[in-house]
N, C-alpha and C. Protein backbone atom coordinates (compact mmCIF):
# COMPACT_ATOMS: atom_id res chain seq x y z
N UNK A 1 86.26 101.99 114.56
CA UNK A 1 86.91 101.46 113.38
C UNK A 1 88.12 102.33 113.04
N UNK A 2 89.26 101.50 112.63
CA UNK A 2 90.60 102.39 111.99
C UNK A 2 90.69 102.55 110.87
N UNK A 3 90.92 103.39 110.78
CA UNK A 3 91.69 103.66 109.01
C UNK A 3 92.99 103.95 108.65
N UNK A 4 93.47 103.48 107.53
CA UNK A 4 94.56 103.61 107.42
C UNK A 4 94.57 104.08 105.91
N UNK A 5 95.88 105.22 105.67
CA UNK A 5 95.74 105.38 104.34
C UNK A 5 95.62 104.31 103.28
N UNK A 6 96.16 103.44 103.35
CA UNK A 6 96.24 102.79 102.16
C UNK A 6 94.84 102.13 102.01
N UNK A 7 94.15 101.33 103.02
CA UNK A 7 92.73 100.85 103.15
C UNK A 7 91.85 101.91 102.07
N UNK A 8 91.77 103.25 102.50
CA UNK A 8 90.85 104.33 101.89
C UNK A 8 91.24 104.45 100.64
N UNK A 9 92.59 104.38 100.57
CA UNK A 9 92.62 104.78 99.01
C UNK A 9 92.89 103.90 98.08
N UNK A 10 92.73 102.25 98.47
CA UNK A 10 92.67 101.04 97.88
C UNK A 10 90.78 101.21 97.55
N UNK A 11 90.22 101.59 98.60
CA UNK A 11 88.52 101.75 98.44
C UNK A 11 88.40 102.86 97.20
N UNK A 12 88.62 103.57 97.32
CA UNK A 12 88.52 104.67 96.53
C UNK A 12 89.24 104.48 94.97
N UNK A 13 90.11 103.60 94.67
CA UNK A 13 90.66 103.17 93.56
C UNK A 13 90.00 101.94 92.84
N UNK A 14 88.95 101.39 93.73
CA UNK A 14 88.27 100.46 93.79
C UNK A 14 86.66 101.32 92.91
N UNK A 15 86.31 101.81 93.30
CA UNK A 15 84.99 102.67 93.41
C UNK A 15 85.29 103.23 92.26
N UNK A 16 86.29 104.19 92.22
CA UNK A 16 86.32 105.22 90.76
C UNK A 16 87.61 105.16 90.15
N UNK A 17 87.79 103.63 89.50
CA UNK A 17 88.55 103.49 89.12
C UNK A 17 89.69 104.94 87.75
N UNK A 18 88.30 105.16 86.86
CA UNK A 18 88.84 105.93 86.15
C UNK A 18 89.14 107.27 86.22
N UNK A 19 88.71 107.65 87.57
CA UNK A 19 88.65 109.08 88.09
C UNK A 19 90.52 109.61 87.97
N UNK A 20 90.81 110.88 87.72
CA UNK A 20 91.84 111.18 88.23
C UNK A 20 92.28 111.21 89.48
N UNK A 21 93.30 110.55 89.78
CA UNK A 21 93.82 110.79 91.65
C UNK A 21 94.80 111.92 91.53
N UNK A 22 95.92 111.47 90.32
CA UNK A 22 97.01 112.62 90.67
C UNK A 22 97.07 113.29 89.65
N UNK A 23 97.67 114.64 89.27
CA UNK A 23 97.98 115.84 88.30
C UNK A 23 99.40 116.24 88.56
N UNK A 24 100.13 116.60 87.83
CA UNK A 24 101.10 117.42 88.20
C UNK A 24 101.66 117.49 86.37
N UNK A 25 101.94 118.96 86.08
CA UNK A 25 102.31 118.98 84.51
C UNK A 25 101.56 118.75 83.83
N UNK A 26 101.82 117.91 82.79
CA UNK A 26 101.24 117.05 81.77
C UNK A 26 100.86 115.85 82.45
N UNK A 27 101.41 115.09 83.54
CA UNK A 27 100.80 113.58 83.64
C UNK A 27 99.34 113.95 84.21
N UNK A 28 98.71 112.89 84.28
CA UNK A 28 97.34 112.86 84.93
C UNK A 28 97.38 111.04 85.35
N UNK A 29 97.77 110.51 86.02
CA UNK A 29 97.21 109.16 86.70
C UNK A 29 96.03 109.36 87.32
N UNK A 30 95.21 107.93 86.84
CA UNK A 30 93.86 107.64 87.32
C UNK A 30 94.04 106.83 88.60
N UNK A 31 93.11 106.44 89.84
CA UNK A 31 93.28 106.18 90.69
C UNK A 31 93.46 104.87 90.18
N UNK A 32 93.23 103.93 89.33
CA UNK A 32 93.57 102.36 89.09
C UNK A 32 95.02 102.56 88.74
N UNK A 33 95.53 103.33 87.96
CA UNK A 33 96.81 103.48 87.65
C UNK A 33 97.70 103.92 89.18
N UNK A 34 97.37 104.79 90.02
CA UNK A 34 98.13 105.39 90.86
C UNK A 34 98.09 104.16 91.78
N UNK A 35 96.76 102.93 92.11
CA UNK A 35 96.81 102.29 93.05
C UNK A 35 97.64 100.91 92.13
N UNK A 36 98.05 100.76 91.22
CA UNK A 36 98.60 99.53 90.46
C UNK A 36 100.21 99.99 90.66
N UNK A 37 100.43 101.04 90.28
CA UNK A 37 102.10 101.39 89.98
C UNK A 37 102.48 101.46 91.55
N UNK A 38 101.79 102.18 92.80
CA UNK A 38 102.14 101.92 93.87
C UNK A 38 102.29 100.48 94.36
N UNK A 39 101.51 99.43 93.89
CA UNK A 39 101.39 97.97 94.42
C UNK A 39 102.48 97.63 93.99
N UNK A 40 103.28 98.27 92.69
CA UNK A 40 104.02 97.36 91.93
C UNK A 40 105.59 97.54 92.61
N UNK A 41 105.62 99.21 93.08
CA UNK A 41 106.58 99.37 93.86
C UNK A 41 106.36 99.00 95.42
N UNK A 42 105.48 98.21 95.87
CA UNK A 42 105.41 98.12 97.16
C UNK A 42 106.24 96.59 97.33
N UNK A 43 106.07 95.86 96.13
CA UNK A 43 106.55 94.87 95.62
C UNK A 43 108.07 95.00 95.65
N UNK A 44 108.31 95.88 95.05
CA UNK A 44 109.43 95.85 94.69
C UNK A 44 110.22 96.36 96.56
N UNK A 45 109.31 97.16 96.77
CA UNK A 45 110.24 97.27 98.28
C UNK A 45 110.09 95.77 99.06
N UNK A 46 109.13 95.09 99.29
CA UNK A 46 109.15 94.30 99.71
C UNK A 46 110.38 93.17 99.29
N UNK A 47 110.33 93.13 98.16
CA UNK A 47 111.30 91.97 97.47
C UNK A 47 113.54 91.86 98.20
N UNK A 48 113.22 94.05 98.17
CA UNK A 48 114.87 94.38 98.65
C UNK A 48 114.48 93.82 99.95
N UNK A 49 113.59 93.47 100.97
CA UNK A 49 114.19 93.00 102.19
C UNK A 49 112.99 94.02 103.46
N UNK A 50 112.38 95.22 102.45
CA UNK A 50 111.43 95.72 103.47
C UNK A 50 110.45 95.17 104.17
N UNK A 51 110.19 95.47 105.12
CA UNK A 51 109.04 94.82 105.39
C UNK A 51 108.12 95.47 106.12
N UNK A 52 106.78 95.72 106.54
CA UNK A 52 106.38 96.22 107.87
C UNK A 52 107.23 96.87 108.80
N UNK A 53 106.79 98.41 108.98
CA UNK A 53 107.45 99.25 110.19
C UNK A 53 109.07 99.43 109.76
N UNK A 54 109.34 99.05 108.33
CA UNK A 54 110.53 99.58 108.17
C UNK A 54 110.38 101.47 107.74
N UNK A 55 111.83 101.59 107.89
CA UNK A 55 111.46 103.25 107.24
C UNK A 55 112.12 103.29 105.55
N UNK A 56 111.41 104.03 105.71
CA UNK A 56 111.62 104.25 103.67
C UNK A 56 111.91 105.75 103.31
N UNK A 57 112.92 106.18 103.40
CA UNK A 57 113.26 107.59 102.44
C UNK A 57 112.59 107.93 101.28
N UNK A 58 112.21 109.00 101.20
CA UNK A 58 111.88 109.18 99.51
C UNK A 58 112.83 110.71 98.97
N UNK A 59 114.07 110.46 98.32
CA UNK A 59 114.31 111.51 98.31
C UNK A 59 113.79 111.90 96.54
N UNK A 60 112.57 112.27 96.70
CA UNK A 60 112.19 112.98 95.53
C UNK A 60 111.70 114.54 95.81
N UNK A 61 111.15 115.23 94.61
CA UNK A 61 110.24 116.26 94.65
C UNK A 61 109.41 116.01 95.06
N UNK A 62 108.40 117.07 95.08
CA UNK A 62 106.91 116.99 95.09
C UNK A 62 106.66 116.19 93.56
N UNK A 63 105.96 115.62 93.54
CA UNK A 63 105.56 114.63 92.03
C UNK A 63 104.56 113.87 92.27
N UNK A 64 103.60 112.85 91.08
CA UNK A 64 103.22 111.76 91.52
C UNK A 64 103.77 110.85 91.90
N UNK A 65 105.13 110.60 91.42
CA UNK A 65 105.77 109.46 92.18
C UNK A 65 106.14 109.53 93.66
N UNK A 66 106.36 110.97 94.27
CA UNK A 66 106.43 110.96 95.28
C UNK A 66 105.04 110.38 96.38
N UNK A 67 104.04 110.33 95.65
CA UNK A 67 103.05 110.12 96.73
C UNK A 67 102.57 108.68 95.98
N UNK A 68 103.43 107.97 95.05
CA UNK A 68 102.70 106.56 94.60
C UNK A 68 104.07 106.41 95.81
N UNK A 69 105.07 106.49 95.72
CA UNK A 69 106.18 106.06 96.74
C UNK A 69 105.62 105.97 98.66
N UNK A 70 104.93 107.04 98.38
CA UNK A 70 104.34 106.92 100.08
C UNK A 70 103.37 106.10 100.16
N UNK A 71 102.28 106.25 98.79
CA UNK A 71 101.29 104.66 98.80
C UNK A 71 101.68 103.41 99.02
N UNK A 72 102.86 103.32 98.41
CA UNK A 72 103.61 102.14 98.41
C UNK A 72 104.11 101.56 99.95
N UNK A 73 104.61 102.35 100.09
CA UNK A 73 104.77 102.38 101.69
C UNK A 73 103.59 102.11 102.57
N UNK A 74 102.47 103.06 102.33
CA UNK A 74 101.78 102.93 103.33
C UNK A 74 100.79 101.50 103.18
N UNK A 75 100.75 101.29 101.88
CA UNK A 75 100.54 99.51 101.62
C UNK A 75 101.38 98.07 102.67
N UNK A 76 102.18 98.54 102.70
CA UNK A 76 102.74 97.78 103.35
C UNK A 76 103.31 97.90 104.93
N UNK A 77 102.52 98.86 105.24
CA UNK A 77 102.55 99.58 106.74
C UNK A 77 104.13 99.90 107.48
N UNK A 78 104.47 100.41 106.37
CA UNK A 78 105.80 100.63 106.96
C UNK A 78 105.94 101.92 106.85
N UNK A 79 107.08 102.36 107.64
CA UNK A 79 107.00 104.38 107.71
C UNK A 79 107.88 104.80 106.61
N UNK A 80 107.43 106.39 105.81
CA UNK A 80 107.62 106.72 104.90
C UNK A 80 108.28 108.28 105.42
N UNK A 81 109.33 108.57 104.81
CA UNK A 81 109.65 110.02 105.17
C UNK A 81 110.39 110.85 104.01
């Protein structure tokens, strides 16, 4: 069987919804929140024209958005860097 990030951590956002996934500062996103705001930008990449196996820049920090941005990505199986 394969796994893929997004599969596990769609399961896992599924399961414990209210659990914390991410920290950084003051924010705290719960895994329903971290797996909703990633869907919403996976959307939104999809919509500019991405699709599957495209590549996706992220020029951020370290942050939560940086890793809802790679969720996002990895939702839609396209490469993230």
């Amino acid at each position: 069987m394969q796994y893929h990030y997004a599969t596990v951590w769609e399961t896992i956002a599924d399961a414990i919804p209210q659990r914390p996934a991410l920290a950084h500062g003051d924010t705290c996103r719960s895994w329903a929140e971290f797996d909703e705001r990633s869907a919403r930008l996976a959307g939104a990449f999809a919509k500019a024209g991405l699709k599957a196996d495209s590549k996706i820049g992220h020029y951020l920090y370290n942050s939560n958005e940086y890793l809802e941005a790679h969720f996002a990505a990895f939702k839609m199986r396209a490469s993230s860097h």
